[in-house]
Protein backbone atom coordinates (compact mmCIF):
# COMPACT_ATOMS: atom_id res chain seq x y z
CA UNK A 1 -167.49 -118.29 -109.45
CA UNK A 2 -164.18 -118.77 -107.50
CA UNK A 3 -165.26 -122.97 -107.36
CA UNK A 4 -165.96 -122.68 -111.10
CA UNK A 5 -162.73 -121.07 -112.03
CA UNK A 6 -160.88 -123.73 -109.71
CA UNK A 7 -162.59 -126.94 -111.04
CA UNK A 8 -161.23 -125.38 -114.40
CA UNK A 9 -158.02 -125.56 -113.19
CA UNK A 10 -157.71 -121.28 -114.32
CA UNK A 11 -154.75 -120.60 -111.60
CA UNK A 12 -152.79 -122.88 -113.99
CA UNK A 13 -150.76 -121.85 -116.49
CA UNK A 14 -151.97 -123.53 -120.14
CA UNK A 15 -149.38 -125.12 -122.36
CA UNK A 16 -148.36 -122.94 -125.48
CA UNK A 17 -148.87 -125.39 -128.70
CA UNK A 18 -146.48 -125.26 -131.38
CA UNK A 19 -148.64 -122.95 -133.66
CA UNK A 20 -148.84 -120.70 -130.55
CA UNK A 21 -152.43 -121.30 -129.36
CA UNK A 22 -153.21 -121.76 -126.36
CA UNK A 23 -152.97 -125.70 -125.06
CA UNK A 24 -155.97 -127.50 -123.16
CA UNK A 25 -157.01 -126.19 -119.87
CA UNK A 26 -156.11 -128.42 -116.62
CA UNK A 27 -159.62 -129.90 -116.35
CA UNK A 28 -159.16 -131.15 -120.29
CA UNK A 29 -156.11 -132.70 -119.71
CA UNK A 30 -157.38 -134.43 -116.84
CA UNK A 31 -160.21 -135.80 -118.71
CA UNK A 32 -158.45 -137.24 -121.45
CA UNK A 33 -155.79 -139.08 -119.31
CA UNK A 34 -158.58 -140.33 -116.80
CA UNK A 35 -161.21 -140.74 -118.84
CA UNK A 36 -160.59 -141.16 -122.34
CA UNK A 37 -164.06 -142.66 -123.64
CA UNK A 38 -165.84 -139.33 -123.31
CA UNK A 39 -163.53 -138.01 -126.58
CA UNK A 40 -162.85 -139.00 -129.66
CA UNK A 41 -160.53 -141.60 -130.62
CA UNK A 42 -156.92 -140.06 -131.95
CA UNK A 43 -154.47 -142.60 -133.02
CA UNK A 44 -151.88 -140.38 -134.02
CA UNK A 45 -152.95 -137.12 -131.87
CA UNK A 46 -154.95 -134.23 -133.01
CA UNK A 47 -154.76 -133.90 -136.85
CA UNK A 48 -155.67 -130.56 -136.62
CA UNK A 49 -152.79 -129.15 -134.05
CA UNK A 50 -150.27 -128.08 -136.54
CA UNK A 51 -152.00 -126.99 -139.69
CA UNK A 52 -150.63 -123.98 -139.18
CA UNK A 53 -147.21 -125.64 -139.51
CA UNK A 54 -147.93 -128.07 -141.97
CA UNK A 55 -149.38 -125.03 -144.77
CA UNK A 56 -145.92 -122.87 -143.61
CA UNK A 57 -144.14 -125.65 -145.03
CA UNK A 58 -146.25 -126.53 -148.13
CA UNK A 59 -146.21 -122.29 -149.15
CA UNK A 60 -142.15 -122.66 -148.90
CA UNK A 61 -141.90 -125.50 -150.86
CA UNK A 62 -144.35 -124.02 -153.42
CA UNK A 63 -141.97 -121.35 -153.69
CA UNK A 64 -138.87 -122.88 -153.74
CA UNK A 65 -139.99 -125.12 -156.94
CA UNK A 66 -141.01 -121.64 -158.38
CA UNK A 67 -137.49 -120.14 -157.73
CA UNK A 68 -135.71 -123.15 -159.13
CA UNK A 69 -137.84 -123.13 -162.07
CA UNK A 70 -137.20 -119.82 -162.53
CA UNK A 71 -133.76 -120.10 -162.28
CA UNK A 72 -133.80 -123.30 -164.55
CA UNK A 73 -135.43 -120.99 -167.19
CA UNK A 74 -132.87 -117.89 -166.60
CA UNK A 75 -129.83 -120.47 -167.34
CA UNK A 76 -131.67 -122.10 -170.19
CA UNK A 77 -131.93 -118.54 -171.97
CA UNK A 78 -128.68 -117.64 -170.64
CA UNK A 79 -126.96 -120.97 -172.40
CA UNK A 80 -129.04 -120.13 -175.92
CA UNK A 81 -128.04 -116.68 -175.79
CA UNK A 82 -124.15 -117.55 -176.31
């Protein structure tokens, strides 16, 4: 169990990804530098690694276009109003 745990690479730390998850273990990391055929071919990284991020970002744009509609349509209504 102790061999298992140290071929894993478990006594070190993992890297924290931007979304907060947990990063690839030691043996991973090793892997994919050494032997990149076993994975899949990323030209750009992992597409996946900052979803999280990326749907952040598209929920605050969606509601900043609401609130400047919003406000478009309170000024419009204000302006017809005098």
């Amino acid at each position: 169990e102790k061999r298992k745990a140290f071929d894993e690479g478990a006594d070190f730390p993992r890297k924290v990804e931007q979304d907060g998850s947990e990063g690839e273990t030691q043996k991973e990391e090793v892997e994919k530098k050494y032997f990149p055929e076993n994975f899949d071919f990323q030209p750009f990284g992992d597409p996946q690694s900052d979803r999280r991020e990326a749907k952040a970002r598209q929920e605050r744009q969606l509601e900043q276009r609401r609130q400047e509609a919003l406000a478009r349509e309170a000024h419009q209504t204000k302006r017809t109003d005098l």
